[in-house]
PDB file of N, CA and C in Angstrom:
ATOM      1  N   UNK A   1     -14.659 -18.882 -20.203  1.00  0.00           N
ATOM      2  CA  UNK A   1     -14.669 -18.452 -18.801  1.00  0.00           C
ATOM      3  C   UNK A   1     -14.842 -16.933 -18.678  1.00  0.00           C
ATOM      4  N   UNK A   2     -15.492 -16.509 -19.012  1.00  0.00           N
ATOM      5  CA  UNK A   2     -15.951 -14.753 -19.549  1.00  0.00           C
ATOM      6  C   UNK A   2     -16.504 -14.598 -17.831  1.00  0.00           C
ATOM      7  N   UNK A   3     -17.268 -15.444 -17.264  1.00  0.00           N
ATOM      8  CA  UNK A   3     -17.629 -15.308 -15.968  1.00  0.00           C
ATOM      9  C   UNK A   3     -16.923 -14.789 -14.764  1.00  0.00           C
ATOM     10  N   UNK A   4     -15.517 -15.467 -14.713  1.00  0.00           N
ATOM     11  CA  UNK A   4     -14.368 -15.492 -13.937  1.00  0.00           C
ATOM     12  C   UNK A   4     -13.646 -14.477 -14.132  1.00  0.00           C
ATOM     13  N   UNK A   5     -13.605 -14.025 -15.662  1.00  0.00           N
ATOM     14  CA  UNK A   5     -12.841 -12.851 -15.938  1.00  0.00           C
ATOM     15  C   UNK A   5     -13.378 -11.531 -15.054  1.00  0.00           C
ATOM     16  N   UNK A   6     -14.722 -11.540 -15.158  1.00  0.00           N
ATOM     17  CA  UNK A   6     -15.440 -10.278 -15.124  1.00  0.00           C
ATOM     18  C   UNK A   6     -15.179 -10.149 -13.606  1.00  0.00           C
ATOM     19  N   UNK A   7     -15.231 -11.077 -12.556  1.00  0.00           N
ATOM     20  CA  UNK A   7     -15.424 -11.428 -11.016  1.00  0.00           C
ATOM     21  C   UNK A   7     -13.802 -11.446 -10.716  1.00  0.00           C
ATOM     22  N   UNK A   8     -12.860 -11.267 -11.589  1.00  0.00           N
ATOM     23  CA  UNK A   8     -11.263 -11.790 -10.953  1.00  0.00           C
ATOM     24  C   UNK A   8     -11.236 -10.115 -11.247  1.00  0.00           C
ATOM     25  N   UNK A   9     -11.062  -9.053 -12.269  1.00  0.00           N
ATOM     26  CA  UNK A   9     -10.858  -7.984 -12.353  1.00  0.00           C
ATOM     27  C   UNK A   9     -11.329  -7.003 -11.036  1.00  0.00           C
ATOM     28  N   UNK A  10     -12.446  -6.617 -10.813  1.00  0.00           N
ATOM     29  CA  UNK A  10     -12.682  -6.118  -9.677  1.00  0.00           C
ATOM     30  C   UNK A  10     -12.119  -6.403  -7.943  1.00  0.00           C
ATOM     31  N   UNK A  11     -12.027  -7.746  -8.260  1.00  0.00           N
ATOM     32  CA  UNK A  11     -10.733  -8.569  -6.892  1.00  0.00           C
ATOM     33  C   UNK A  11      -9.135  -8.350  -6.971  1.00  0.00           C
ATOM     34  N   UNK A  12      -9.023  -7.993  -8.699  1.00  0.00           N
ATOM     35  CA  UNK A  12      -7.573  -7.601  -8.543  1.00  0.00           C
ATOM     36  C   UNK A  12      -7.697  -6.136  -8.387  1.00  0.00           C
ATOM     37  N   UNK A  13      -8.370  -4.979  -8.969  1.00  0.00           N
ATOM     38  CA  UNK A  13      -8.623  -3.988  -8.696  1.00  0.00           C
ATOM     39  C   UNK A  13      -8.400  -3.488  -7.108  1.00  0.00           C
ATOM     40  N   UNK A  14      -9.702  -4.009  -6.496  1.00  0.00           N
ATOM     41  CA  UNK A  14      -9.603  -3.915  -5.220  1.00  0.00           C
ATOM     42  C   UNK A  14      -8.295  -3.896  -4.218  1.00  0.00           C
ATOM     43  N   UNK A  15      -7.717  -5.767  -4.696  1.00  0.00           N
ATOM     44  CA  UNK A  15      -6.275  -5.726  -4.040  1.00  0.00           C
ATOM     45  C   UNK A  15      -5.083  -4.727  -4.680  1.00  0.00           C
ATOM     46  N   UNK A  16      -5.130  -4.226  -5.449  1.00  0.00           N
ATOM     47  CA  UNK A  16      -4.541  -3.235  -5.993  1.00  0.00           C
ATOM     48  C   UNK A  16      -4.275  -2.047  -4.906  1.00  0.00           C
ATOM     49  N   UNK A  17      -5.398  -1.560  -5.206  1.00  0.00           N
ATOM     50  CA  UNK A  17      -5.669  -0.479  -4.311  1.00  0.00           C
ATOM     51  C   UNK A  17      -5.800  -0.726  -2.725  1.00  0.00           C
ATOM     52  N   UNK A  18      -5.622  -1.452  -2.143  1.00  0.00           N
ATOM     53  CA  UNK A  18      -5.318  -1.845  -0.612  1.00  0.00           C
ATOM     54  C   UNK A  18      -3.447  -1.793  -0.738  1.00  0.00           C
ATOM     55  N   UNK A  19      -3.171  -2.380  -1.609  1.00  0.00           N
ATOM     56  CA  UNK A  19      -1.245  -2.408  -1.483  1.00  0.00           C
ATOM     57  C   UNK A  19      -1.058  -1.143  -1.713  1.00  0.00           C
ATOM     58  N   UNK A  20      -2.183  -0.257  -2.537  1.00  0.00           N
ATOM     59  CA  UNK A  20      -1.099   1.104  -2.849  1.00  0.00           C
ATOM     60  C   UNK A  20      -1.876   2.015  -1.527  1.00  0.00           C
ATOM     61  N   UNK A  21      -2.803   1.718  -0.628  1.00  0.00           N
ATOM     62  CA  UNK A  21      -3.123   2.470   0.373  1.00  0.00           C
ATOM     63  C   UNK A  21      -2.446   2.034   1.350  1.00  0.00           C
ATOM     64  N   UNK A  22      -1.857   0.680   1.427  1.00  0.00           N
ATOM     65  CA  UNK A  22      -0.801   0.300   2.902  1.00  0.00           C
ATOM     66  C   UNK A  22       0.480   0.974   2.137  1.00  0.00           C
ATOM     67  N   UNK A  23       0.746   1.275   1.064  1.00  0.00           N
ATOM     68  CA  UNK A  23       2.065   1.535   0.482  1.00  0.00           C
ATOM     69  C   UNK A  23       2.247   3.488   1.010  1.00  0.00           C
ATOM     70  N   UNK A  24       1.094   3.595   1.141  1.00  0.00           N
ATOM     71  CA  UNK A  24       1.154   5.568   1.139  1.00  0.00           C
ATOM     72  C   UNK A  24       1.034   5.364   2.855  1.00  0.00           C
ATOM     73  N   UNK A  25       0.589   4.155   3.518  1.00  0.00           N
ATOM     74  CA  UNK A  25      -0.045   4.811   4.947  1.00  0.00           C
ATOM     75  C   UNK A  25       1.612   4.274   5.432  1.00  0.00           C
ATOM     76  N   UNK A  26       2.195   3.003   5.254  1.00  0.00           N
ATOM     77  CA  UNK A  26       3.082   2.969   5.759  1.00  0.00           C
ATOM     78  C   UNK A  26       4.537   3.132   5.608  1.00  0.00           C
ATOM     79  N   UNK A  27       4.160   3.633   4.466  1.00  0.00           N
ATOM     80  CA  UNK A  27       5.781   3.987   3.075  1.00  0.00           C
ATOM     81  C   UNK A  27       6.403   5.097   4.819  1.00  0.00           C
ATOM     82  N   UNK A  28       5.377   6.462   4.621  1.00  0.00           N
ATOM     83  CA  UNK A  28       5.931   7.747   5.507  1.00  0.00           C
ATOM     84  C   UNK A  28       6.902   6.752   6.804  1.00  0.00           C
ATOM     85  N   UNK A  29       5.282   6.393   7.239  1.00  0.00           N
ATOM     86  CA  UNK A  29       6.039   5.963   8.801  1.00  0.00           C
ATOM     87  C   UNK A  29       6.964   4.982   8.848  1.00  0.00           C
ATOM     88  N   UNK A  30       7.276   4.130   8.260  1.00  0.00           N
ATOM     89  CA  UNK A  30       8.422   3.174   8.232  1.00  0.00           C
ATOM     90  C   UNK A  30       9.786   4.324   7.998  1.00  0.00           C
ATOM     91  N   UNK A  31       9.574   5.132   6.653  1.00  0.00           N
ATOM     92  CA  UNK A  31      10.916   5.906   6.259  1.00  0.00           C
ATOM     93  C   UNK A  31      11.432   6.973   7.700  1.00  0.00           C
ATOM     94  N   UNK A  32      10.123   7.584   8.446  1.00  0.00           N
ATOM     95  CA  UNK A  32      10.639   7.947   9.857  1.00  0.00           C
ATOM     96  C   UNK A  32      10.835   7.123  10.494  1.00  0.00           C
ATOM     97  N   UNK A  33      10.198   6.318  10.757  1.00  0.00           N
ATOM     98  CA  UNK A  33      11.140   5.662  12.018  1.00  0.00           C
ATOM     99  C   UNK A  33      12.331   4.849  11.658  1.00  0.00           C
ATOM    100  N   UNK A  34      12.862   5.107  10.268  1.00  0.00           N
ATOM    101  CA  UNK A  34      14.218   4.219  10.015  1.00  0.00           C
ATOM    102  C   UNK A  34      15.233   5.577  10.417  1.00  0.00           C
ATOM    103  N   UNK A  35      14.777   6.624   9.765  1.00  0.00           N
ATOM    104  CA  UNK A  35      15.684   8.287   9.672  1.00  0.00           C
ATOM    105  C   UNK A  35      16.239   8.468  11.970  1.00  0.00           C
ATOM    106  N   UNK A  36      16.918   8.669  11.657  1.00  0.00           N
ATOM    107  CA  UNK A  36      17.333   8.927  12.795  1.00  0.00           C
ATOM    108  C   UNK A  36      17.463   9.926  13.262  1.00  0.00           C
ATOM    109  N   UNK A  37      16.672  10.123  14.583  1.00  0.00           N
ATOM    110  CA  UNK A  37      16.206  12.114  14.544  1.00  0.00           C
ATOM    111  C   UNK A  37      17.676  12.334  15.711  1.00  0.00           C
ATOM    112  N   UNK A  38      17.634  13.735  14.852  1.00  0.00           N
ATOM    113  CA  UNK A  38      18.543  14.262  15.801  1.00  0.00           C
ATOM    114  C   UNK A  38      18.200  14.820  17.033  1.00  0.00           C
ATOM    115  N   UNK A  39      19.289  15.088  18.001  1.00  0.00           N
ATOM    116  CA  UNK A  39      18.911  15.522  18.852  1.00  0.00           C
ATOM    117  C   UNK A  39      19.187  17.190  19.239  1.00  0.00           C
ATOM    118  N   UNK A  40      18.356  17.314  19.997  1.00  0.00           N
ATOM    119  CA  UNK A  40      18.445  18.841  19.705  1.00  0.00           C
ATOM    120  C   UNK A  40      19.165  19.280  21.246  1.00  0.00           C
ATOM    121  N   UNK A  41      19.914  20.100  20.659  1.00  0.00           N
ATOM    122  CA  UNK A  41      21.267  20.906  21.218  1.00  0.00           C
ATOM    123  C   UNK A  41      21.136  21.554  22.410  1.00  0.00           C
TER     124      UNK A  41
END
């Protein structure tokens, strides 16, 4: 199955790199909007 190999790598690649670009776009904004802003004085 040398076929499947070659065609599954670039699909895991790909999904790779979509989890670590939702991981950087929504890592920030989730950690602010959990942080609780203060209010100013």
């Amino acid at each position: 199955m040398p076929e499947n190999e070659t065609v599954l790598e670039p699909a895991g690649a790909g999904v790779w790199a979509a989890l670590v670009l939702a991981a950087l776009t929504l890592g920030p904004v989730l950690l602010v909007a959990r942080t609780p802003v203060p209010e100013p004085v």
